[in-house]
PDB file of N, CA and C in Angstrom:
ATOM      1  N   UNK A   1      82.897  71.708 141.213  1.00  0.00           N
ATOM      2  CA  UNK A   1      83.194  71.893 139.817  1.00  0.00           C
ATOM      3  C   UNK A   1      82.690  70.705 139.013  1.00  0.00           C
ATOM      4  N   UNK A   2      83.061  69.306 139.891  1.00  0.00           N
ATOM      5  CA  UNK A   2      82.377  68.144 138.764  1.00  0.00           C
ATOM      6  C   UNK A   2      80.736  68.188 138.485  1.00  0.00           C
ATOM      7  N   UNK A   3      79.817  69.090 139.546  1.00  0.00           N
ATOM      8  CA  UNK A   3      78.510  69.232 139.166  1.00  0.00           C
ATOM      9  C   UNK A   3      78.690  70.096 138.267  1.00  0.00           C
ATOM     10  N   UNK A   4      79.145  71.345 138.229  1.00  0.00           N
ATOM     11  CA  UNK A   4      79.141  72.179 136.976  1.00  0.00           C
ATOM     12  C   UNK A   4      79.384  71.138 135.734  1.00  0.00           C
ATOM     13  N   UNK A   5      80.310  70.681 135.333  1.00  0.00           N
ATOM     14  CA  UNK A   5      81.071  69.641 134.711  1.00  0.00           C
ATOM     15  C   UNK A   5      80.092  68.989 134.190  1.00  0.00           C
ATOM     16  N   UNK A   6      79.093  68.181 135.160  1.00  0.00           N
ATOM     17  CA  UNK A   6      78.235  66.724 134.108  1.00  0.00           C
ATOM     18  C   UNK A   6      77.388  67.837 133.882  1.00  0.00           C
ATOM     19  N   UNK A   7      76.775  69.455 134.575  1.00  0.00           N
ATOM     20  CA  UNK A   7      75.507  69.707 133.689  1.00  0.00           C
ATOM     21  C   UNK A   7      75.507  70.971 132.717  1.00  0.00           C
ATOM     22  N   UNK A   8      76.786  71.132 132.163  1.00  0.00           N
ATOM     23  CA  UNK A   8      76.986  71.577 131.281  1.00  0.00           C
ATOM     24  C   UNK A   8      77.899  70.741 129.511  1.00  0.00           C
ATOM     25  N   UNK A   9      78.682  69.802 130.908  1.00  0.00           N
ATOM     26  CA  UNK A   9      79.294  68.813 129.394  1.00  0.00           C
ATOM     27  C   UNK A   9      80.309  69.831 129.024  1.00  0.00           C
ATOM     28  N   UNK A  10      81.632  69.484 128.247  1.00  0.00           N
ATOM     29  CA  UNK A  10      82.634  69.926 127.882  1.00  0.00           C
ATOM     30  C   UNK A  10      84.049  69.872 128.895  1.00  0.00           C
ATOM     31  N   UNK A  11      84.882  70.753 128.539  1.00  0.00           N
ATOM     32  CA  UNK A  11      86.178  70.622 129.814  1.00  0.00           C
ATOM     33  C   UNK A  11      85.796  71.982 130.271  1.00  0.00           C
ATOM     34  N   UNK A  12      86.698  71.592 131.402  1.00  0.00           N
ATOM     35  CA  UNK A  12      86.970  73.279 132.100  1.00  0.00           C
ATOM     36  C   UNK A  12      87.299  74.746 131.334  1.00  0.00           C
ATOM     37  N   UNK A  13      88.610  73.963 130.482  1.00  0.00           N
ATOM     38  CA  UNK A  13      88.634  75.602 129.181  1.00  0.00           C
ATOM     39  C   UNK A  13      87.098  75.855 129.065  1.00  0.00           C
ATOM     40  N   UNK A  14      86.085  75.063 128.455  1.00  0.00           N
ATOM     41  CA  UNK A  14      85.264  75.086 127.551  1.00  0.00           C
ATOM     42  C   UNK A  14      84.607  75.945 128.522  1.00  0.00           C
ATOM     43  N   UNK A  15      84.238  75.617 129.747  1.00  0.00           N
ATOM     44  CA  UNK A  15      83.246  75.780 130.033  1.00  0.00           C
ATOM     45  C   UNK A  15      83.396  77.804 131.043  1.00  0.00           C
ATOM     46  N   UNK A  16      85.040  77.580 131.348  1.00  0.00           N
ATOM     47  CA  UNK A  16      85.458  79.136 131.654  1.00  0.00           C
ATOM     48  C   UNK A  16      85.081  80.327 129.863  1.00  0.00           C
ATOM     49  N   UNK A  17      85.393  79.692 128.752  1.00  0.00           N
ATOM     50  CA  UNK A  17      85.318  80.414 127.891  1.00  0.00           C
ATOM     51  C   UNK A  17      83.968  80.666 127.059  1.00  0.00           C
ATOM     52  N   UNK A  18      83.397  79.989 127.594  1.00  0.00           N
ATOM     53  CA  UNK A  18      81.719  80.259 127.972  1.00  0.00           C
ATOM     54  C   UNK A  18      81.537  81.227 128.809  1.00  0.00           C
ATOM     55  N   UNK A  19      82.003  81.119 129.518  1.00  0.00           N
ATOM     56  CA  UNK A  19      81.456  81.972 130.988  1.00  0.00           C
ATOM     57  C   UNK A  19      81.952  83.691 130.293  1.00  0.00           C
ATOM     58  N   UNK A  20      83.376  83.665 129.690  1.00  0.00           N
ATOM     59  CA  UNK A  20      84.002  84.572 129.253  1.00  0.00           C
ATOM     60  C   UNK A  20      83.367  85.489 128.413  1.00  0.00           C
ATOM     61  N   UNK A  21      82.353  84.725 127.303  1.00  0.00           N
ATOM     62  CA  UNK A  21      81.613  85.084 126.211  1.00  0.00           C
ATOM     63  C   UNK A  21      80.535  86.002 126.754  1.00  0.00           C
ATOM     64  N   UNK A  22      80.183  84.995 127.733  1.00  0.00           N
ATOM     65  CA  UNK A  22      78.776  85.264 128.309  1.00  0.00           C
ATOM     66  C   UNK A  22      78.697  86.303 129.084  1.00  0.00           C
ATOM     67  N   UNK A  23      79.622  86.570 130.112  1.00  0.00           N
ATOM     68  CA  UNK A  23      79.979  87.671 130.862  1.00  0.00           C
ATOM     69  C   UNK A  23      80.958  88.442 130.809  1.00  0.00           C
ATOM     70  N   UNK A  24      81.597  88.596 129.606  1.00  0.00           N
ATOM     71  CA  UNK A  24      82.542  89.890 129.160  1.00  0.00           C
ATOM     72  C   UNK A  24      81.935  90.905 128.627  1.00  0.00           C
ATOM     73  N   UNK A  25      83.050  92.275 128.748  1.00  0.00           N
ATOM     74  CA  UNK A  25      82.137  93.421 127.993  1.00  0.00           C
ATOM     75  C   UNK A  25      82.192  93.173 126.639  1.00  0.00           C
ATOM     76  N   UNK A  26      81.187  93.426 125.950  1.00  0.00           N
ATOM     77  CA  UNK A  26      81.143  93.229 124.785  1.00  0.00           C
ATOM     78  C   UNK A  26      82.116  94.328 123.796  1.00  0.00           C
ATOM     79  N   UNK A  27      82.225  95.397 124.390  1.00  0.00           N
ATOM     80  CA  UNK A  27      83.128  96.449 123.637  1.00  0.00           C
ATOM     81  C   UNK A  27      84.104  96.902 124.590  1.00  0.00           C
ATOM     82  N   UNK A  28      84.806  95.969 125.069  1.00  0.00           N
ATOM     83  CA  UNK A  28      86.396  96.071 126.255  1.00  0.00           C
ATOM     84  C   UNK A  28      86.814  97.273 125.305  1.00  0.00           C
ATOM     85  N   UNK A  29      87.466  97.471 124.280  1.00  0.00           N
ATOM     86  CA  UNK A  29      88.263  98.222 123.712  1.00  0.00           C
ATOM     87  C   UNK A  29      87.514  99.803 124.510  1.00  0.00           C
ATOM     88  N   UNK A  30      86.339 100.222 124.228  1.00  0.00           N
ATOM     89  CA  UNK A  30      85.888 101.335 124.038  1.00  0.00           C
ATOM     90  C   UNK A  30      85.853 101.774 125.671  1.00  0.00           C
ATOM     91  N   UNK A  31      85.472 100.402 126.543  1.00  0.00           N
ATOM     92  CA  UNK A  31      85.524 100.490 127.792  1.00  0.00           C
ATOM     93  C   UNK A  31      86.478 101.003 128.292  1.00  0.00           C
ATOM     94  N   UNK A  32      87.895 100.627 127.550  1.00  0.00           N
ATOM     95  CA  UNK A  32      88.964 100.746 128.554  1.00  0.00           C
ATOM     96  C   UNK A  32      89.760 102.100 128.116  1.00  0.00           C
ATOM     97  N   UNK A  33      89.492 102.454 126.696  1.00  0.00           N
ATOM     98  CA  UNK A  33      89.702 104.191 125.710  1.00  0.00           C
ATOM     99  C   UNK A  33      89.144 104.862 126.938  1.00  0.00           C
ATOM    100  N   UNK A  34      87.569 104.600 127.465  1.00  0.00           N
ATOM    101  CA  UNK A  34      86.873 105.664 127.876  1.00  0.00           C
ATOM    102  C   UNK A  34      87.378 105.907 129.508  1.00  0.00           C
ATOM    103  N   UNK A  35      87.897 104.646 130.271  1.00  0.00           N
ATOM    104  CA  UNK A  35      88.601 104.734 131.467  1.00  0.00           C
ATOM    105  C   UNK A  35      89.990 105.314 131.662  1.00  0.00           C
ATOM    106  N   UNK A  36      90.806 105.149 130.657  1.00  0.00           N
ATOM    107  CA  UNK A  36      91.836 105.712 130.124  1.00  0.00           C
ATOM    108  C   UNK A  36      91.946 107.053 130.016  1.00  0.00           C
ATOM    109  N   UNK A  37      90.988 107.481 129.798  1.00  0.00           N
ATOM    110  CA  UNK A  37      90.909 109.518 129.064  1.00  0.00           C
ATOM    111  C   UNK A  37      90.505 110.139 130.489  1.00  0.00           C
ATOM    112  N   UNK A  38      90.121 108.784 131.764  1.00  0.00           N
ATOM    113  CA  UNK A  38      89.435 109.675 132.694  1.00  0.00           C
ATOM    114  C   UNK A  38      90.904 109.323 133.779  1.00  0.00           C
ATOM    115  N   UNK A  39      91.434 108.507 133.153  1.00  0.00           N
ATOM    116  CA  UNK A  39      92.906 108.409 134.556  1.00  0.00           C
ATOM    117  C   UNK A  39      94.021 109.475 134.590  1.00  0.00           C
ATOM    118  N   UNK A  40      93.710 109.669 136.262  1.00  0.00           N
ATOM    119  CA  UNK A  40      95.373 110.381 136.277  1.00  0.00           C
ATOM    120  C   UNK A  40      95.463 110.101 137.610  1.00  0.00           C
ATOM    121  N   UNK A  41      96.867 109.800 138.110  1.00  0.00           N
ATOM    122  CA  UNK A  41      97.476 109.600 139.306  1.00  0.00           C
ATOM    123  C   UNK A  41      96.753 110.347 140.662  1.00  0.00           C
ATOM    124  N   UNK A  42      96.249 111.865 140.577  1.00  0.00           N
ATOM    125  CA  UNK A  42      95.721 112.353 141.507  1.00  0.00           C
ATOM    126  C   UNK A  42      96.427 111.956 142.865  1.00  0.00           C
ATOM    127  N   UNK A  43      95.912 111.457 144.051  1.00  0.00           N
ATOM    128  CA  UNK A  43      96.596 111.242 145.304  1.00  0.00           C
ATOM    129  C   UNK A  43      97.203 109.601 145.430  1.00  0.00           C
ATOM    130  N   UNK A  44      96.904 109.125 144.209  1.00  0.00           N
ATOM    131  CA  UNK A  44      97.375 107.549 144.791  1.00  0.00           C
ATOM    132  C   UNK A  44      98.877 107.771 144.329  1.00  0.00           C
ATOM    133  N   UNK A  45      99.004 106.661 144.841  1.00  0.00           N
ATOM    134  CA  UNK A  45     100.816 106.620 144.595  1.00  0.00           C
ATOM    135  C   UNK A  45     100.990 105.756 143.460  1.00  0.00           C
ATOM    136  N   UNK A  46     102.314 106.095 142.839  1.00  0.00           N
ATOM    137  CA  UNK A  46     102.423 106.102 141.340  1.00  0.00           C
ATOM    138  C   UNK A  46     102.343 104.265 141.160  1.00  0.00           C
ATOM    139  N   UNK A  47     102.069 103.767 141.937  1.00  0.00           N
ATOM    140  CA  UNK A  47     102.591 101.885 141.833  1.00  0.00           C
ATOM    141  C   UNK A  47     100.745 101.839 141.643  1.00  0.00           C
ATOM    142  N   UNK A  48     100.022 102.552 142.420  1.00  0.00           N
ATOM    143  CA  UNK A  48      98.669 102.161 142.782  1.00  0.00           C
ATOM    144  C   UNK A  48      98.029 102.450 140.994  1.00  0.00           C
ATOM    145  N   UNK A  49      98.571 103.235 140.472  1.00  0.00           N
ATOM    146  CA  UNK A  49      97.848 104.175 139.402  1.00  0.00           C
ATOM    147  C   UNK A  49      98.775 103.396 137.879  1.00  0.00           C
ATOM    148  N   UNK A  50      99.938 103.585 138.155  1.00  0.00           N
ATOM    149  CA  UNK A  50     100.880 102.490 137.155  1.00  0.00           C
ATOM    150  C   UNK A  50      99.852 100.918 136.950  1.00  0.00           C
ATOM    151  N   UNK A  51      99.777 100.524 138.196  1.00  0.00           N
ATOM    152  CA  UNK A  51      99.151  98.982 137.599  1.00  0.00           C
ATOM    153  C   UNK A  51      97.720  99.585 137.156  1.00  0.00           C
ATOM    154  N   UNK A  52      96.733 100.526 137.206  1.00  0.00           N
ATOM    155  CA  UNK A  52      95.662 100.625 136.844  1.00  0.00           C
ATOM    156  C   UNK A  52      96.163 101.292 135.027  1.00  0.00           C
ATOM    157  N   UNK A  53      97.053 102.286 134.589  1.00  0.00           N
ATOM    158  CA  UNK A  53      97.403 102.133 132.964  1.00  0.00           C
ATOM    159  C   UNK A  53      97.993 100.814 132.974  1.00  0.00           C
ATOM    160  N   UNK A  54      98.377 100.684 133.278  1.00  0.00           N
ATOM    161  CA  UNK A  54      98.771  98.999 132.333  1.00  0.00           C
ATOM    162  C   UNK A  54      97.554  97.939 132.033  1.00  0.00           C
ATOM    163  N   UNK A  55      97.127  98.020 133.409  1.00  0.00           N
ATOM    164  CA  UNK A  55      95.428  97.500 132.895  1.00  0.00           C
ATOM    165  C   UNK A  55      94.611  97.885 131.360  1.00  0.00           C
ATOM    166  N   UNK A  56      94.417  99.421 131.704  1.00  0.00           N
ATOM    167  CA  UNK A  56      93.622  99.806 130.507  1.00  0.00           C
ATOM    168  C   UNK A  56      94.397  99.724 129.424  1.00  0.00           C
ATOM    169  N   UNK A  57      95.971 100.108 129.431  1.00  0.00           N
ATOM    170  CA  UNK A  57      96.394 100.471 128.000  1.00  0.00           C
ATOM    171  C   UNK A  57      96.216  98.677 127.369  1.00  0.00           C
ATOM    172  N   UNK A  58      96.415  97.404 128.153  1.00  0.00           N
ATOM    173  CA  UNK A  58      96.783  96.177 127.073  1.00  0.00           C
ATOM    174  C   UNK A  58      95.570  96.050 126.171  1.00  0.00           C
ATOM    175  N   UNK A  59      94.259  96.851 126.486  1.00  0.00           N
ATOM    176  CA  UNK A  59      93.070  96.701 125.327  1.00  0.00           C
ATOM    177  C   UNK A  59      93.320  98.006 124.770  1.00  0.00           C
ATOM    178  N   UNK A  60      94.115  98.786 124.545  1.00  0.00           N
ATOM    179  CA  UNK A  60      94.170  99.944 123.336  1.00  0.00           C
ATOM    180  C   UNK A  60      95.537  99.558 122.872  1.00  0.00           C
ATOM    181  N   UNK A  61      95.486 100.060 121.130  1.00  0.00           N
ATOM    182  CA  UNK A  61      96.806  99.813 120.466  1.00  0.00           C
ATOM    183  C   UNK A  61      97.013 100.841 120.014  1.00  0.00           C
ATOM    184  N   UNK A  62      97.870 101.741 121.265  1.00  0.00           N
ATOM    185  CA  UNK A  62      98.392 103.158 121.367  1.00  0.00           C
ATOM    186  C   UNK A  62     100.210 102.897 121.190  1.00  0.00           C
ATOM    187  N   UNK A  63     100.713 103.273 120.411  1.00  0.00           N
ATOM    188  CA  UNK A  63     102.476 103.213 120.521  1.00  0.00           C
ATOM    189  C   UNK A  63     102.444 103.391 121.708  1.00  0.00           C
ATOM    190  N   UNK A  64     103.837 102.875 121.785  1.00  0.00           N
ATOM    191  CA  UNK A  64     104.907 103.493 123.151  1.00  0.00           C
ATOM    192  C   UNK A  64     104.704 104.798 123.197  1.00  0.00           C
ATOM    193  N   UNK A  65     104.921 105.376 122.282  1.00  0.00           N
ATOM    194  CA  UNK A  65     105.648 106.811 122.467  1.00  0.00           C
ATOM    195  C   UNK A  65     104.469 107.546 122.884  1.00  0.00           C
ATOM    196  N   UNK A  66     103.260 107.012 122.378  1.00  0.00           N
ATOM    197  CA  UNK A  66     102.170 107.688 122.645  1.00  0.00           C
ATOM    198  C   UNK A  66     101.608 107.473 124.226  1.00  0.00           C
ATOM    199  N   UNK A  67     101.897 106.530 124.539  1.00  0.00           N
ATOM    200  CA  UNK A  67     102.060 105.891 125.934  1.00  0.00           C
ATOM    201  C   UNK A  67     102.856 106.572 126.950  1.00  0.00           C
ATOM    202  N   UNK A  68     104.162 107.319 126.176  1.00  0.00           N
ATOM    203  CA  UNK A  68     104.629 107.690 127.393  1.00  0.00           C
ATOM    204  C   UNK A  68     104.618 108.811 127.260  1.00  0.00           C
ATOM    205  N   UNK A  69     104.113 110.166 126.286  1.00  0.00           N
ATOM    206  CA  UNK A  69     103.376 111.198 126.182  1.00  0.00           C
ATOM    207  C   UNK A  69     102.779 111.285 127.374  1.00  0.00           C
ATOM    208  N   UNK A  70     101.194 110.668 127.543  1.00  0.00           N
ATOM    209  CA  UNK A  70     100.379 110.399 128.087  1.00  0.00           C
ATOM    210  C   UNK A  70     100.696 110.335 129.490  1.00  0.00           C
ATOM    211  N   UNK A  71     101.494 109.364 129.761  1.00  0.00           N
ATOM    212  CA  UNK A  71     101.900 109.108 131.196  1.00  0.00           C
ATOM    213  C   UNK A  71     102.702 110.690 131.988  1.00  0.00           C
ATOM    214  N   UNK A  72     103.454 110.886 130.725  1.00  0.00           N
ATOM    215  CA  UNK A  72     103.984 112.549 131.307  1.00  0.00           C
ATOM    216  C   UNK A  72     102.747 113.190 131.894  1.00  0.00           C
ATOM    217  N   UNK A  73     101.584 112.843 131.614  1.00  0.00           N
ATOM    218  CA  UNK A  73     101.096 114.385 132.099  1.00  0.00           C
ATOM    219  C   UNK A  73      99.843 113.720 132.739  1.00  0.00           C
ATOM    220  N   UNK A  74      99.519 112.419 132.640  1.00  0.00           N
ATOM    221  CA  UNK A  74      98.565 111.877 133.937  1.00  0.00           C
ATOM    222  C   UNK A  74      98.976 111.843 135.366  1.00  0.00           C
ATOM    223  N   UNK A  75     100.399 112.033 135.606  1.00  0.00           N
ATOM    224  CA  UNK A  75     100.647 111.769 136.693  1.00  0.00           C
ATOM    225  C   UNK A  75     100.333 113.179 137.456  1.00  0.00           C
ATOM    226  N   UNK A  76     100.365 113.033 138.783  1.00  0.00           N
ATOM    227  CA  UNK A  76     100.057 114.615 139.349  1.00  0.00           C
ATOM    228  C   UNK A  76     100.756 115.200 139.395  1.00  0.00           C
ATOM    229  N   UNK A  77     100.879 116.873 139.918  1.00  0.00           N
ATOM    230  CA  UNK A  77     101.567 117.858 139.851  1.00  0.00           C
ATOM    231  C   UNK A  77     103.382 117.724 140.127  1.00  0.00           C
ATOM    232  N   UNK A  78     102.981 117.112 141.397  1.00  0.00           N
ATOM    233  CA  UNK A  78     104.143 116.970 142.429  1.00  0.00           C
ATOM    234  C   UNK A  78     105.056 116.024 141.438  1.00  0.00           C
ATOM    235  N   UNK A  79     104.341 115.027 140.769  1.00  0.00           N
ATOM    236  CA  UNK A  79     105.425 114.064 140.445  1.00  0.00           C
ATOM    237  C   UNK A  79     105.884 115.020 139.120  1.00  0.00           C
ATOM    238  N   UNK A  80     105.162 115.842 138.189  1.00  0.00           N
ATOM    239  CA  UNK A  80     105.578 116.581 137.332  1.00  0.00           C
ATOM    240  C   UNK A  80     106.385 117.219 137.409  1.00  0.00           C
ATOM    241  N   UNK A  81     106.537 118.408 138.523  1.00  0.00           N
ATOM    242  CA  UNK A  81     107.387 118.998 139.334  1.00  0.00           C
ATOM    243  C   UNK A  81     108.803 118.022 139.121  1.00  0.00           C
ATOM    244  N   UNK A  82     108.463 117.189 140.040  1.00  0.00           N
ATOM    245  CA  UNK A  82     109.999 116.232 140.323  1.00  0.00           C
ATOM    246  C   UNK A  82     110.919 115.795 139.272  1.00  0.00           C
ATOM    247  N   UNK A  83     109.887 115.485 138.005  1.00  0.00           N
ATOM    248  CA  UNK A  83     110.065 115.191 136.668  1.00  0.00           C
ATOM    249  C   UNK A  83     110.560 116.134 135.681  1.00  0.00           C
ATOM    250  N   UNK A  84     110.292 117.051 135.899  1.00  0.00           N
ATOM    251  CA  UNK A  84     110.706 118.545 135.319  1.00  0.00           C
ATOM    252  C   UNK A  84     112.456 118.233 134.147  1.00  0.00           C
ATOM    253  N   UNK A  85     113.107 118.130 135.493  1.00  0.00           N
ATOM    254  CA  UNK A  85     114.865 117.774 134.970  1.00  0.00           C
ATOM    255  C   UNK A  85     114.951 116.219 134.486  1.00  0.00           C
ATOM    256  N   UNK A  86     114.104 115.430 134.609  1.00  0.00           N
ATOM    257  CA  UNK A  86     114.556 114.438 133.844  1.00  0.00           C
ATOM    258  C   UNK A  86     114.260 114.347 132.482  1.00  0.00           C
ATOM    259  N   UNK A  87     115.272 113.673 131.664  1.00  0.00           N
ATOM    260  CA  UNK A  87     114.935 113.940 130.258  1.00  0.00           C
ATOM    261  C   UNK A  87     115.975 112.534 129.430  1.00  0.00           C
ATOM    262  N   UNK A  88     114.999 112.170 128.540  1.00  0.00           N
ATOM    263  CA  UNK A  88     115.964 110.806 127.991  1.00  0.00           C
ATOM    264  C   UNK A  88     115.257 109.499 128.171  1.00  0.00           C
ATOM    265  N   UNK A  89     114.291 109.180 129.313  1.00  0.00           N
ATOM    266  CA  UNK A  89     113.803 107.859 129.207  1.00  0.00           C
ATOM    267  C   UNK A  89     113.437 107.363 128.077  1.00  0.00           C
ATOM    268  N   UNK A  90     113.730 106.126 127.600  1.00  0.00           N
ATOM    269  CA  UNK A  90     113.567 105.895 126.074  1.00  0.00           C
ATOM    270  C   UNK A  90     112.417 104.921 125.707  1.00  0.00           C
ATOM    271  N   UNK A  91     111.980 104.538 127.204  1.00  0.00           N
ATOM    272  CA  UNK A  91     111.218 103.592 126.795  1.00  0.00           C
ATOM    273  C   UNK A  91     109.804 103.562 127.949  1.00  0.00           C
ATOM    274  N   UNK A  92     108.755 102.930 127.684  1.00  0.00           N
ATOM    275  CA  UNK A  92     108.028 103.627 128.880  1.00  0.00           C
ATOM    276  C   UNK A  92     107.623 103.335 130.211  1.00  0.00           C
ATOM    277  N   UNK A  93     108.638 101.825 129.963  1.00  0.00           N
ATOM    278  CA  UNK A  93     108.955 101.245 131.170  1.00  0.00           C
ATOM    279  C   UNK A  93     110.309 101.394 132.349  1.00  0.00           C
ATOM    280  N   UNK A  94     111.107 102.386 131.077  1.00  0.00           N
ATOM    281  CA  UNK A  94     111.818 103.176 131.874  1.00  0.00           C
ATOM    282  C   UNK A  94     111.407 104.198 132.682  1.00  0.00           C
ATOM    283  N   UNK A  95     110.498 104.657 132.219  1.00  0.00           N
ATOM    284  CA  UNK A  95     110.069 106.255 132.358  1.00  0.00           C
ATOM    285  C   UNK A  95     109.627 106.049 133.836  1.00  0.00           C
ATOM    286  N   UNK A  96     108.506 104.768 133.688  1.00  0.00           N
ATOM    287  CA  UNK A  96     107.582 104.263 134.845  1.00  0.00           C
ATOM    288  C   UNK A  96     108.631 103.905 136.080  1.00  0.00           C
ATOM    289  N   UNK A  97     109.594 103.117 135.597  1.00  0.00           N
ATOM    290  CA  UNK A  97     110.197 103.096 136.814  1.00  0.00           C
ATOM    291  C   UNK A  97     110.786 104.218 137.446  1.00  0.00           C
ATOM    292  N   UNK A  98     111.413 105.408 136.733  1.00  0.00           N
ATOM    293  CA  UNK A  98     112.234 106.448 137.268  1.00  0.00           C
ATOM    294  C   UNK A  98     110.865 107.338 138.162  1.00  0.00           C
ATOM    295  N   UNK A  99     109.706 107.102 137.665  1.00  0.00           N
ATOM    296  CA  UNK A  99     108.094 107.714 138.468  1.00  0.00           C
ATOM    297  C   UNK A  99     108.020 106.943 139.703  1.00  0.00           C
ATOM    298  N   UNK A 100     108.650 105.680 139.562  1.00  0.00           N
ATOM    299  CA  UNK A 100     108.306 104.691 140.715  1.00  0.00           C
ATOM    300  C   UNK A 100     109.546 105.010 142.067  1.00  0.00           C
ATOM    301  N   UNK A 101     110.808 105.071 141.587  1.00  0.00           N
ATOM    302  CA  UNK A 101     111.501 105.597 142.553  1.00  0.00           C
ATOM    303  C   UNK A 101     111.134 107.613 143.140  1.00  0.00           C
ATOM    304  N   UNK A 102     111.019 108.064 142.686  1.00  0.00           N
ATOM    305  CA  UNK A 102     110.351 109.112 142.771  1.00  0.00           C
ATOM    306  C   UNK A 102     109.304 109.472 143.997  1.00  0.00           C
ATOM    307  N   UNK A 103     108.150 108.463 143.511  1.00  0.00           N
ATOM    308  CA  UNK A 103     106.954 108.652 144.332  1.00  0.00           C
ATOM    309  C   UNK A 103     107.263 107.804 145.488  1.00  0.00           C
ATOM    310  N   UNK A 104     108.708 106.993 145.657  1.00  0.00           N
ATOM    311  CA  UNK A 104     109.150 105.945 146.494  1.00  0.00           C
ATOM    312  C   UNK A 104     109.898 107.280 147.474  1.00  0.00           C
ATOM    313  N   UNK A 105     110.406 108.707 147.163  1.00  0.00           N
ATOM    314  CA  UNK A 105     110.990 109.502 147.105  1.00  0.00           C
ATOM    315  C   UNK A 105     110.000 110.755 148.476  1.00  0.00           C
ATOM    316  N   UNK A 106     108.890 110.661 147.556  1.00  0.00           N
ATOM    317  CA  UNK A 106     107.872 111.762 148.166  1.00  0.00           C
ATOM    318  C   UNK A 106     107.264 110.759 149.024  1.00  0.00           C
ATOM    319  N   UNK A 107     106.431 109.466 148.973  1.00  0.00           N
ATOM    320  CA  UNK A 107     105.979 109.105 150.228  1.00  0.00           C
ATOM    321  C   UNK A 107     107.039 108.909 151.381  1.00  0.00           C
ATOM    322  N   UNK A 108     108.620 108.900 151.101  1.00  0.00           N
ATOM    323  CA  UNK A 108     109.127 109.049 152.485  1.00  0.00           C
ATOM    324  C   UNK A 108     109.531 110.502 153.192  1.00  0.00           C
ATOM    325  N   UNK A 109     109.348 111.265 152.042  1.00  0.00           N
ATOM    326  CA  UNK A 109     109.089 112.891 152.816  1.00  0.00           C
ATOM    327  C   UNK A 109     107.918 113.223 153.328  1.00  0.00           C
ATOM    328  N   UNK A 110     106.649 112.977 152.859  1.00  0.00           N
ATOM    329  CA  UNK A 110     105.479 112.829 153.534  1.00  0.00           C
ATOM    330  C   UNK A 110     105.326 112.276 154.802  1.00  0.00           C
ATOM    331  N   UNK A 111     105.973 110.902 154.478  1.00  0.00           N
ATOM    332  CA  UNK A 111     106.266 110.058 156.252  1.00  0.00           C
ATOM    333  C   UNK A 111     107.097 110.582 157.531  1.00  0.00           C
ATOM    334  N   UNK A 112     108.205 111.432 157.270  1.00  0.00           N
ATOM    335  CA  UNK A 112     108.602 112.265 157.570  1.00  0.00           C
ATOM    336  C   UNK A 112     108.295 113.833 158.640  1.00  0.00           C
ATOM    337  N   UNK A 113     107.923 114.387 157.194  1.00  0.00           N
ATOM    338  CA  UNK A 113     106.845 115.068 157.916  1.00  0.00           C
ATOM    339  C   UNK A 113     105.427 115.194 158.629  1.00  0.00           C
ATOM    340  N   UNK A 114     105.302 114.054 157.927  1.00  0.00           N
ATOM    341  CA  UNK A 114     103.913 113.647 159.353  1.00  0.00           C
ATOM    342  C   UNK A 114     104.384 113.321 161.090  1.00  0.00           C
ATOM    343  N   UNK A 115     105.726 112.916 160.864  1.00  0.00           N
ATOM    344  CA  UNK A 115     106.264 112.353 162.223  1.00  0.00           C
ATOM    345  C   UNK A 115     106.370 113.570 162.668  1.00  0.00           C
ATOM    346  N   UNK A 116     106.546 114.663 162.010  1.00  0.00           N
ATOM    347  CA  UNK A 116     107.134 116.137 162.707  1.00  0.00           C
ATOM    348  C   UNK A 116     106.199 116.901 163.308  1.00  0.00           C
ATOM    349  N   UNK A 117     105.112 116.571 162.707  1.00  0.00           N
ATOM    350  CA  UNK A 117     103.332 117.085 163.073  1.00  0.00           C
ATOM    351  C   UNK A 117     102.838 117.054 164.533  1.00  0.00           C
ATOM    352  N   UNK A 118     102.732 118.196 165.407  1.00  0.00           N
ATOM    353  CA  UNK A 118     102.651 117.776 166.999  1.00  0.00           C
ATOM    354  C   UNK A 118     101.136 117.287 166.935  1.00  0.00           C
TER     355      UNK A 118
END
């Protein structure tokens, strides 16, 4: 790092927020709209797919509410299904967690029945 250091000159901030300029997307926002419209839970499990919206949503300035619209119906069938009778989460980090015990729910019936599999 101290060769980087004497042949660029500046501090470390300086020289990471260079790097930042230089090699960021130039239109993150549109990047992460357009990754966003293409996510849905499909086969990963809801923790694997949860940290990938939280990723995209902190570069869009979508409400909550619109946030947790959204999340209703990216997730897959099964968790929809499961979701059906719940009603009331108020917030969308509630919502996420009641998805998180859930899919905590179906991968141990899956595990389950795989053990049963001759």
């Amino acid at each position: 790092m101290s060769y980087i250091h004497s042949r660029l000159g500046g501090t470390a901030e300086e020289i990471l927020e260079l790097l930042e300029k230089v090699f960021s997307d130039p239109d993150r926002r549109h990047t992460a709209q357009t990754e966003y419209r293409k996510l849905y839970q499909r086969n990963n499990t809801f923790a694997v797919f949860w940290a990938e919206f939280q990723r995209l949503t902190t570069d869009l300035d979508y409400s909550e509410e619109t946030l947790l619209d959204d999340l209703r119906f990216k997730v897959n069938q099964q968790m929809q299904k499961a979701l059906v009778a719940e009603v009331g989460a108020t917030t969308l980090l509630e919502f996420a967690k009641k998805c998180m015990l859930i899919d905590q729910n179906i991968q141990q019936i899956k595990e389950q029945e795989d053990k049963r599999k001759p």
